[in-house]
Protein backbone atom coordinates (compact mmCIF):
# COMPACT_ATOMS: atom_id res chain seq x y z
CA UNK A 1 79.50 131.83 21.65
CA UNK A 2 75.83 131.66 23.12
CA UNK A 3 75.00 134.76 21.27
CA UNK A 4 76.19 132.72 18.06
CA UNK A 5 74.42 129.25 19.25
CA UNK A 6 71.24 131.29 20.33
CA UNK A 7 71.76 132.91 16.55
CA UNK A 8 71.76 129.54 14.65
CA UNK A 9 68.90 127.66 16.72
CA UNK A 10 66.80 130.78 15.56
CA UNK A 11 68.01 130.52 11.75
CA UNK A 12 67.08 126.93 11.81
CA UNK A 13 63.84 127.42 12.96
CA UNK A 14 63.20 129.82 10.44
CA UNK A 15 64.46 127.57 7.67
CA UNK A 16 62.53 124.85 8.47
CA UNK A 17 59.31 126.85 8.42
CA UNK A 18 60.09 128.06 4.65
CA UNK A 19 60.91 124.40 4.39
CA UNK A 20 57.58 123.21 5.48
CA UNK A 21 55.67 124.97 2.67
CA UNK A 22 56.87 121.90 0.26
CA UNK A 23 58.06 119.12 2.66
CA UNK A 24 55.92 116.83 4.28
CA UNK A 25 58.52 115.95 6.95
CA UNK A 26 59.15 120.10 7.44
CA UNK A 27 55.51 120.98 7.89
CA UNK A 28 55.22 117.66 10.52
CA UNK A 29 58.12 119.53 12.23
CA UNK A 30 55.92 122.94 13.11
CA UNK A 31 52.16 122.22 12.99
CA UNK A 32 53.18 119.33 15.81
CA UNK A 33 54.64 122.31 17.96
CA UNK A 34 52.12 124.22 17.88
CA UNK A 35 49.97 124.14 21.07
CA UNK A 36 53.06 122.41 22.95
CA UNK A 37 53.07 124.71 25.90
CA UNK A 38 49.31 124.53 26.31
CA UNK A 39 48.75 121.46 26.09
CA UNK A 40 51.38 120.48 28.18
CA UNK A 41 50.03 123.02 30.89
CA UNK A 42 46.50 121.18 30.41
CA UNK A 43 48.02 117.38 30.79
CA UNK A 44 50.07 118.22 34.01
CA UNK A 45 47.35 120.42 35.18
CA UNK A 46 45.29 117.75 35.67
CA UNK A 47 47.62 115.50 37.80
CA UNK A 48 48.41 117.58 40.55
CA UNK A 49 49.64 114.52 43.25
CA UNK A 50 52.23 114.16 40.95
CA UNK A 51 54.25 117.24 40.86
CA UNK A 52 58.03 117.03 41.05
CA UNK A 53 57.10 112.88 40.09
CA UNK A 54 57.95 113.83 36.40
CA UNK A 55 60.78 111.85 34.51
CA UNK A 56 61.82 113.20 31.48
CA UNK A 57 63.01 110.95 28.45
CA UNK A 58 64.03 112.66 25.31
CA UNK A 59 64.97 110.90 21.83
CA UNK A 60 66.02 112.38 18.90
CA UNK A 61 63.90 109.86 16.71
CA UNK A 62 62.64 106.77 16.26
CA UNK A 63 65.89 104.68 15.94
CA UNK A 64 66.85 106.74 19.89
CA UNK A 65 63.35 106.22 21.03
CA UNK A 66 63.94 102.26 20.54
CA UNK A 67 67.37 102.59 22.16
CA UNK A 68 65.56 104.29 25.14
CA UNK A 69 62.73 102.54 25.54
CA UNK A 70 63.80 99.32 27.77
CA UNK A 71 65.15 102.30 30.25
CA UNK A 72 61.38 103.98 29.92
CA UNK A 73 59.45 100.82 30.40
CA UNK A 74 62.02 100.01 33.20
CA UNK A 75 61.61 102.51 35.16
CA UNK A 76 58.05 103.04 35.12
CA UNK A 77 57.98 99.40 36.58
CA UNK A 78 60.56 100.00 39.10
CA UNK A 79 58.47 103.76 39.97
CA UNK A 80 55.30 103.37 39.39
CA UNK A 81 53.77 106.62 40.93
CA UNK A 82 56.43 108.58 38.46
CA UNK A 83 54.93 110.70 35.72
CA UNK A 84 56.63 109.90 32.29
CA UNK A 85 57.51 113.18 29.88
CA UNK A 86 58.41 111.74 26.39
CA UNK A 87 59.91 114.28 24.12
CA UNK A 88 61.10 113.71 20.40
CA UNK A 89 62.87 116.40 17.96
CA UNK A 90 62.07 114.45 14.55
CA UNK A 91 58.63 113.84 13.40
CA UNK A 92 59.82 109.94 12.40
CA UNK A 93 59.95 109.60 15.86
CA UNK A 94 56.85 111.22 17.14
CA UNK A 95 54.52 110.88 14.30
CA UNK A 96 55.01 106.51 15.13
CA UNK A 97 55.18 106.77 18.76
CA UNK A 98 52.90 109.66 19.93
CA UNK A 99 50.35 107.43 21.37
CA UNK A 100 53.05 104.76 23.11
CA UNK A 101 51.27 104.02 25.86
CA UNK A 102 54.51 103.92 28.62
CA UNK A 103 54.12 107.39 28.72
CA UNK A 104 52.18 109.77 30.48
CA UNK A 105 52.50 112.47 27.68
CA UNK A 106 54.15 112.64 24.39
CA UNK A 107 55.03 115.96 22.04
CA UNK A 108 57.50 117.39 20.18
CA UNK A 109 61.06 119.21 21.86
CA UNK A 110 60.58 123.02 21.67
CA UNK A 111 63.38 124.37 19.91
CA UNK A 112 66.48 125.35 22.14
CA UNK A 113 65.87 128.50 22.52
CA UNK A 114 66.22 130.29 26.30
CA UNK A 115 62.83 131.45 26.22
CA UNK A 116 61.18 128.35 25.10
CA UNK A 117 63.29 125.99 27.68
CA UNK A 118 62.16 128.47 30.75
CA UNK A 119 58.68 127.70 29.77
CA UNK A 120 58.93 124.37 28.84
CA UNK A 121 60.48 123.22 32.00
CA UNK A 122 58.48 125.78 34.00
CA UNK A 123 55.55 123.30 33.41
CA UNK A 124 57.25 120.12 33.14
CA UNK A 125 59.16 120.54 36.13
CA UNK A 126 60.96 117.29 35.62
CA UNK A 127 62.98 115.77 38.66
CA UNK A 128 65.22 114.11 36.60
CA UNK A 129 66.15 114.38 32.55
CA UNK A 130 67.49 111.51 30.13
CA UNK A 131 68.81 112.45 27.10
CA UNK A 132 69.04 109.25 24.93
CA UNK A 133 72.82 108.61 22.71
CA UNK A 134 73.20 112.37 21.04
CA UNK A 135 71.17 115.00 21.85
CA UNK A 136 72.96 117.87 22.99
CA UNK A 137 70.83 120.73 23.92
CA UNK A 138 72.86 123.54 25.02
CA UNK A 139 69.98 125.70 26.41
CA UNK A 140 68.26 122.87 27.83
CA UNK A 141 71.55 121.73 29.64
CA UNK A 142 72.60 124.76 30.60
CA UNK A 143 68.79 125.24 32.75
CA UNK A 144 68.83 121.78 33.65
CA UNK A 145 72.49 122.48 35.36
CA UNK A 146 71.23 126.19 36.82
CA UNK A 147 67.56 124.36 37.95
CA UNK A 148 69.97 121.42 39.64
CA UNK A 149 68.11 119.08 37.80
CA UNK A 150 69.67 115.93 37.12
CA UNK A 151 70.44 115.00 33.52
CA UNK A 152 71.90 111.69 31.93
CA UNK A 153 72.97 110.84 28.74
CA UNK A 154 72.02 106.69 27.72
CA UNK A 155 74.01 104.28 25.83
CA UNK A 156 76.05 107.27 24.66
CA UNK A 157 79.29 106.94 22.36
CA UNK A 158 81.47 109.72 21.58
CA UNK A 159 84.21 109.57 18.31
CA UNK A 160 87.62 111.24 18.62
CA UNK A 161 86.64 113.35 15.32
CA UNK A 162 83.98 115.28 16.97
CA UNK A 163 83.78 119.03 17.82
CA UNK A 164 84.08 118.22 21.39
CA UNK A 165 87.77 116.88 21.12
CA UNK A 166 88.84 119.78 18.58
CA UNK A 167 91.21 122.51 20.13
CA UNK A 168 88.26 124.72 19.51
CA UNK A 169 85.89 122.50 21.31
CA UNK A 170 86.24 124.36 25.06
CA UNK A 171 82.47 125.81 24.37
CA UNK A 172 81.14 122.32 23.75
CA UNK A 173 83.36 121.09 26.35
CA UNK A 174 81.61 123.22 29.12
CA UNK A 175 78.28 122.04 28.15
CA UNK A 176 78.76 118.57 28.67
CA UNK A 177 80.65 119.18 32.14
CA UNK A 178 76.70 120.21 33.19
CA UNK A 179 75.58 116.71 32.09
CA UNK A 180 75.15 114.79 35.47
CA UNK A 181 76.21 111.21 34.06
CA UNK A 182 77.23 109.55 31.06
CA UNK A 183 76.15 106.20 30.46
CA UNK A 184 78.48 105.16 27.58
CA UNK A 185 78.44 102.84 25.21
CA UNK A 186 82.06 101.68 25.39
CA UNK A 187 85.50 102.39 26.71
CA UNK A 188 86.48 104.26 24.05
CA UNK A 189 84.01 106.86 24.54
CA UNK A 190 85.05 106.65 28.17
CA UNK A 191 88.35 107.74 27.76
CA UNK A 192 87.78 110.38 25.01
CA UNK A 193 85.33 111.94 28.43
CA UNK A 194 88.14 110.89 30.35
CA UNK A 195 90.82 113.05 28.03
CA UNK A 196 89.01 115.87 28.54
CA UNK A 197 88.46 116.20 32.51
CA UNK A 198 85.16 114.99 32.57
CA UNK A 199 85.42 111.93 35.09
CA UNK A 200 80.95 111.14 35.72
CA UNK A 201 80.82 108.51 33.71
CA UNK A 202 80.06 105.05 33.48
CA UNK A 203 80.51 102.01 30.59
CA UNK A 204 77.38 100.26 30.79
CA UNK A 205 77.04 98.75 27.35
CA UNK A 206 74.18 99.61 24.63
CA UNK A 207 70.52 99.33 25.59
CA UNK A 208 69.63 98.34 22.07
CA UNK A 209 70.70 94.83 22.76
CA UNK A 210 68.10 94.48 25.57
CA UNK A 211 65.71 96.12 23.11
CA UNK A 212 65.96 93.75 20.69
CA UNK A 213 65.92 90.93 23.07
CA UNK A 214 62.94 91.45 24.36
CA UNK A 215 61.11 92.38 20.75
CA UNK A 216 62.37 88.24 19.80
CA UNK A 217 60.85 87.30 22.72
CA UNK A 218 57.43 88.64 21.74
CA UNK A 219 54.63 86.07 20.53
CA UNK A 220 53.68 86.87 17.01
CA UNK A 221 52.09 84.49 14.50
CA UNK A 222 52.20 85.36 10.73
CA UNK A 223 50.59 82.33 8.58
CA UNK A 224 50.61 84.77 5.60
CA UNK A 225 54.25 85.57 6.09
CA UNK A 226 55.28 81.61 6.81
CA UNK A 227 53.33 80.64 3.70
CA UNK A 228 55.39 82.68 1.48
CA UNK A 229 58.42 81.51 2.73
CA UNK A 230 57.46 77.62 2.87
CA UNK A 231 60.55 75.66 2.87
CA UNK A 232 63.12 78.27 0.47
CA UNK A 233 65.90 80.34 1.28
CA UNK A 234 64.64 84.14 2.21
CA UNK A 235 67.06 87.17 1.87
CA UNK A 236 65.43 89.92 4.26
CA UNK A 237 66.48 93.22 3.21
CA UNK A 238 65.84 95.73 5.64
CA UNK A 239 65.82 99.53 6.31
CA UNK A 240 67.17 100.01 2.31
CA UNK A 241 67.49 102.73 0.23
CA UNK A 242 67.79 102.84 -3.84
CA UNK A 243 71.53 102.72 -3.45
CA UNK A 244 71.27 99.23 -1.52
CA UNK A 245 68.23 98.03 -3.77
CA UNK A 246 70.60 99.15 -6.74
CA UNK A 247 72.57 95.66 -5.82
CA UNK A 248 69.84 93.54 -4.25
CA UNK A 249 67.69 93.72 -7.71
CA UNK A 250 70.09 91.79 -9.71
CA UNK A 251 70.31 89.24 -6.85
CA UNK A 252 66.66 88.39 -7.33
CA UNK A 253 67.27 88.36 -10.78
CA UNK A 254 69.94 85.65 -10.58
CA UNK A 255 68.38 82.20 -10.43
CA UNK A 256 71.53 79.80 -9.40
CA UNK A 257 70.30 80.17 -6.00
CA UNK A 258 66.79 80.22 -5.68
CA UNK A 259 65.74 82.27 -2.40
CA UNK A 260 62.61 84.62 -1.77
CA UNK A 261 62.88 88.13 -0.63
CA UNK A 262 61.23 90.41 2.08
CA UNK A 263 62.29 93.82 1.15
CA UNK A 264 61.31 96.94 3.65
CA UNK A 265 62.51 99.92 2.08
CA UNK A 266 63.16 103.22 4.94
CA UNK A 267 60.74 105.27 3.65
CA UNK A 268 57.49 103.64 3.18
CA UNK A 269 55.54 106.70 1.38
CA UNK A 270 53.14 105.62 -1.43
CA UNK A 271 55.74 107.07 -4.38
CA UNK A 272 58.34 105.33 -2.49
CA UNK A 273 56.78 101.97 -2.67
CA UNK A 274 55.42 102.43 -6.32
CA UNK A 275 58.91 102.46 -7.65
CA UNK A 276 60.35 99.69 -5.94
CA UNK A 277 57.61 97.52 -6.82
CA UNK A 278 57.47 98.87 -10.60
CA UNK A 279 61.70 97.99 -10.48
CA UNK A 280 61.55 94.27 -8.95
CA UNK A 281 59.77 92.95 -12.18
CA UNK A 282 59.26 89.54 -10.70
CA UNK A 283 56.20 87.96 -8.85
CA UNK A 284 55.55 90.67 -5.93
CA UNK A 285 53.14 91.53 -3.21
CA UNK A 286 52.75 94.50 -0.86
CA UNK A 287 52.66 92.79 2.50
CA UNK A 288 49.28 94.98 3.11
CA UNK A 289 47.57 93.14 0.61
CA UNK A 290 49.50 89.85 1.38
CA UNK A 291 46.79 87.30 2.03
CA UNK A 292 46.97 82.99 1.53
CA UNK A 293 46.09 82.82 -1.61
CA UNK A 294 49.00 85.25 -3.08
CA UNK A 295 51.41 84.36 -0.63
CA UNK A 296 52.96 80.99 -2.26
CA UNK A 297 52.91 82.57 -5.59
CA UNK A 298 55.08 85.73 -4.52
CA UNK A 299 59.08 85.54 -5.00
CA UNK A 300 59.18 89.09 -3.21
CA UNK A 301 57.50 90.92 -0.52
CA UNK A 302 57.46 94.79 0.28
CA UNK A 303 57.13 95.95 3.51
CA UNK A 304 54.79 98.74 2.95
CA UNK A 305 54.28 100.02 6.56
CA UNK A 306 56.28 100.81 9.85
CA UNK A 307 56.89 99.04 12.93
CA UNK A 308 57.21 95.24 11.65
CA UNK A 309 60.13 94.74 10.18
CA UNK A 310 62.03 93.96 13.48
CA UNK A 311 59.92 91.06 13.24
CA UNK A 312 60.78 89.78 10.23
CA UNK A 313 63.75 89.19 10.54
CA UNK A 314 63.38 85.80 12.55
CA UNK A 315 62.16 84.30 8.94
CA UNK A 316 65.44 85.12 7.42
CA UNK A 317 68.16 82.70 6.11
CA UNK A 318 70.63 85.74 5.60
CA UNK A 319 69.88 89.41 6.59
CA UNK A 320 70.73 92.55 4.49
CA UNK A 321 70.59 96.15 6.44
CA UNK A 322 70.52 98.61 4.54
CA UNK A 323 72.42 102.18 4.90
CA UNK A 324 75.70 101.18 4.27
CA UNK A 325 76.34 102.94 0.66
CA UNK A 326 74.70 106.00 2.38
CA UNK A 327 75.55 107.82 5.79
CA UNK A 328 75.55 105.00 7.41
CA UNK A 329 73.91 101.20 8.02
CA UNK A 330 70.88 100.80 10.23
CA UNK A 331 70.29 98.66 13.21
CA UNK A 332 71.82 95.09 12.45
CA UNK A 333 70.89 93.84 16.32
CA UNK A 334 67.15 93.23 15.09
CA UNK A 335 68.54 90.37 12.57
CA UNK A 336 71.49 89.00 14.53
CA UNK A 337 69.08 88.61 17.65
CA UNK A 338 67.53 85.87 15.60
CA UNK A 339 70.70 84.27 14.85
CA UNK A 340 71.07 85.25 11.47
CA UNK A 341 74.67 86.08 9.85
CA UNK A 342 74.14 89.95 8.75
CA UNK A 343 75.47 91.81 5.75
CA UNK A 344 75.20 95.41 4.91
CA UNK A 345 76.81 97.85 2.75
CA UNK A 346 80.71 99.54 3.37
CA UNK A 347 79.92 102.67 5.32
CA UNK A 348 79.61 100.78 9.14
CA UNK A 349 82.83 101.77 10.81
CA UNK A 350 81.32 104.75 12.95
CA UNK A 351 79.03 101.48 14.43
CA UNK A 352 80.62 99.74 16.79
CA UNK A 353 78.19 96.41 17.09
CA UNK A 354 79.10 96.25 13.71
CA UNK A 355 82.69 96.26 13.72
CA UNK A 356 82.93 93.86 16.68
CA UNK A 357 79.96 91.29 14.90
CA UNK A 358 81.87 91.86 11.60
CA UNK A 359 85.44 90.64 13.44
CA UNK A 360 83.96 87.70 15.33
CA UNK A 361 82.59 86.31 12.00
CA UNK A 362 78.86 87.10 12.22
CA UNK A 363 78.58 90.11 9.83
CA UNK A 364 79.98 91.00 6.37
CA UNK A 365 80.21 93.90 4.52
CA UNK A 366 79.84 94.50 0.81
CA UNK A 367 81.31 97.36 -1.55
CA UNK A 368 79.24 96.14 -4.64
CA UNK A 369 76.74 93.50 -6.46
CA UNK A 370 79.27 91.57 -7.27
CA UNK A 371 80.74 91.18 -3.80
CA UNK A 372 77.21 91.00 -2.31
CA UNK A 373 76.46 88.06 -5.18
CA UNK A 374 79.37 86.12 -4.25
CA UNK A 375 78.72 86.82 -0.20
CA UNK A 376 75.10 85.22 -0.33
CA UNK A 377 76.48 82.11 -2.87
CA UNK A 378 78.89 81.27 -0.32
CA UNK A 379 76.66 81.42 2.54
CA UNK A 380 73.89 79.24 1.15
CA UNK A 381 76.69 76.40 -0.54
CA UNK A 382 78.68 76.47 2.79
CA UNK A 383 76.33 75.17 6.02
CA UNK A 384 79.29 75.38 8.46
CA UNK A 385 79.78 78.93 7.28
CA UNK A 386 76.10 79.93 7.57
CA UNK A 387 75.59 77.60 10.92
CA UNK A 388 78.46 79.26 12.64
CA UNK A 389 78.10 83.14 11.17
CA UNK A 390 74.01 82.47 12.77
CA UNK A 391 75.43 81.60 15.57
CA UNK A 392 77.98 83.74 16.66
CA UNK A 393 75.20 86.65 16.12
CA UNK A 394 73.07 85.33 18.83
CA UNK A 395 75.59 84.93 21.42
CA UNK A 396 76.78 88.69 20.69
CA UNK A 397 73.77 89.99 21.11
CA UNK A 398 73.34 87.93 24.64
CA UNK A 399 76.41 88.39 25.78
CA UNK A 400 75.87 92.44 25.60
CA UNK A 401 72.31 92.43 27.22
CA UNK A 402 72.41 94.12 30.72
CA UNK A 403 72.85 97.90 29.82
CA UNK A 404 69.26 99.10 31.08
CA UNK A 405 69.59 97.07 34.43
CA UNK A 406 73.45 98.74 34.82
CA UNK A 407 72.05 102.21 34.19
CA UNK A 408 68.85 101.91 36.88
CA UNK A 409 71.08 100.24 39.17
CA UNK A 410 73.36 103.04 38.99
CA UNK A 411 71.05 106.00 38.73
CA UNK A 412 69.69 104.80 42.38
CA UNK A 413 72.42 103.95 43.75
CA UNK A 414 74.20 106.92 43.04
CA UNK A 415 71.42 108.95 45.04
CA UNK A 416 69.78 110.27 41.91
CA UNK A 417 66.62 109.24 42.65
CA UNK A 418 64.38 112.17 44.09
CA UNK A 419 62.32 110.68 47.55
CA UNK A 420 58.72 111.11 45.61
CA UNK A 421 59.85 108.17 43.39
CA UNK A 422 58.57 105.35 45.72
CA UNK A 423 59.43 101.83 44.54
């Protein structure tokens, strides 16, 4: 089976540099790899005193790299002499965060292969490794294990459907008996670890709602944005795709309800952006060119740019995230954190937070326009309904805040952390 793993990680690689001659995202993926080892060498090079200081965080993307971050920022307050490695696989993750200033060093994951894990943590030498949700490395695990190098696996959550509880599984199995702890999510995942002899774990909630906590907390003044909202109902639609947009168009179409919209598609490329704006066909504004002037005259914004939609939310009357006619919806904690009653599309059952927020009466999902039509007419004719869905948001999102403290907590007092690591 490692032949066969080894076999694949090598195929992949190969396909995603004949991918890279006409995808943007592809060619991202190798031109940031190149260089990797050397400057790596270089960066640690130059901090000797802190050899065998390095902590290793690793996030798949963006979306991970949020998930991990109150553990990053964390521990560099609680170890301040520490050396922080940040690695991320996708380029939407590195390409936004690659100069995020809580680390000591950012870059692209080498792929998995043995030779390229020898070197990498040849150099890194990290004491200790956290792998953040779902990244499962084999060849990285499996040096981490042989190196005695302690690895952890944050705010993951594990699904009975997955190749790890198949009969066929025991390879997969194996692999994530090397994992030193599991920080999971949920019980659920616990016992699933639990059904299949692995016993070093611990259910210490989701970090995301400490993320998003402490984002709502953050002083942030936007005259432009307040402006254009002035005293009507605003829909904020967030992290959509065409599918999602498909049903929010007519919405802003229909007047019974008058309400303004904020709109921040996923993908914020130039093309992207274009279209939507050419399909709204009402009063619209880019929010980069969003100034006083334009800002009472516009029925709908477009978040053309990354990285501030999580704070747009808190001018929402109702909150729309977008995913759910896709592979999934995105994170609904940045809207509910605000107190706003969330609604997003049907495919949410593989998310948890949703499920729960959805049976306490903060979310609701939608199959269609028409559902999503009737949804937002009941909300804004019904103030008891809206008052209590707002709400009951903001208490579950601060009544699940404590995962990053339970994790630290743990990690030290479980004897993980190495004696350099001086408080």
């Amino acid at each position: 089976m490692n032949i066969l793993y080894n076999f694949f990680i090598r195929l992949y690689g190969i396909a995603i540099r004949a991918a890279s001659l006409f995808s943007p995202k592809a060619r991202d993926w190798v031109t940031g790899r190149k260089d990797i080892f050397r400057k790596l060498d270089a960066a640690f090079a130059a901090e000797p005193a802190r050899a065998g200081k390095t902590a290793w965080f690793h996030c798949a993307s963006l979306g991970e790299f949020e998930q991990g971050r109150p553990v990053i920022e964390q521990f560099r307050a609680q170890y301040p002499n520490s050396r922080i490695l940040l690695t991320f696989f996708s380029p939407s993750g590195y390409e936004i965060r690659k100069d995020y200033p809580g680390a000591d060093f950012v870059c692209y994951l080498p792929l998995d292969t043995p030779s390229n894990v020898s070197r990498f943590l040849g150099i890194a030498k990290p004491a200790l490794a956290f792998f953040i949700k779902y990244e499962y490395w084999y060849n990285y695990l499996e040096e981490l294990d042989r190196r005695n190098i302690p690895v952890f696996m944050l705010s993951a959550i594990f699904r009975k459907n997955q190749h790890f509880f198949k009969p066929w599984g025991g390879w997969f199995r194996e692999r994530l008996r090397r994992i030193t702890w599991f920080f999971v999510q949920n019980g659920e995942s616990g016992e699933l670890l639990s059904g299949i002899g692995i016993k070093q774990f611990t259910v210490t909630g989701d970090t995301r709602f400490d993320r998003v906590s402490a984002i709502s907390a953050e002083a942030g003044s936007f005259p432009e944005i307040e402006k254009f909202a002035g005293g009507s109902k605003v829909f904020v639609a967030g992290s959509t795709w065409p599918a999602d947009e498909s049903i929010i168009l007519p919405l802003i179409r229909a007047r019974k309800i008058p309400m303004k919209f904020i709109i921040a598609p996923h993908e914020v490329d130039q093309a992207r952006i274009e279209k939507l704006v050419a399909s709204i066909k009402h009063p619209v504004v880019r929010l980069s060119e969003l100034n006083m002037k334009n800002a009472a005259r516009a029925r709908v914004i477009v978040i053309d740019s990354m990285g501030i939609l999580s704070k747009m939310y808190r001018f929402a009357d109702l909150a729309y995230i977008g995913g759910g006619f896709g592979a999934g919806i995105h994170n609904i904690l940045e809207a509910a954190v605000y107190g706003k009653p969330v609604i997003f599309g049907p495919n949410y059952k593989r998310f948890t937070e949703a499920v729960d927020l959805v049976g306490l009466g903060g979310a609701t999902p939608v199959k269609n326009g028409k559902e999503l039509k009737k949804t937002v007419e009941k909300y804004f004719t019904d103030n008891v309904h809206i008052t209590h869905a707002g709400e009951t948001s903001a208490l579950f999102v601060e009544s699940n805040k404590g995962a990053t403290r339970r994790i630290l907590d743990a990690v030290r007092n479980y004897g993980f952390i190495p004696s350099g690591f001086s408080a």
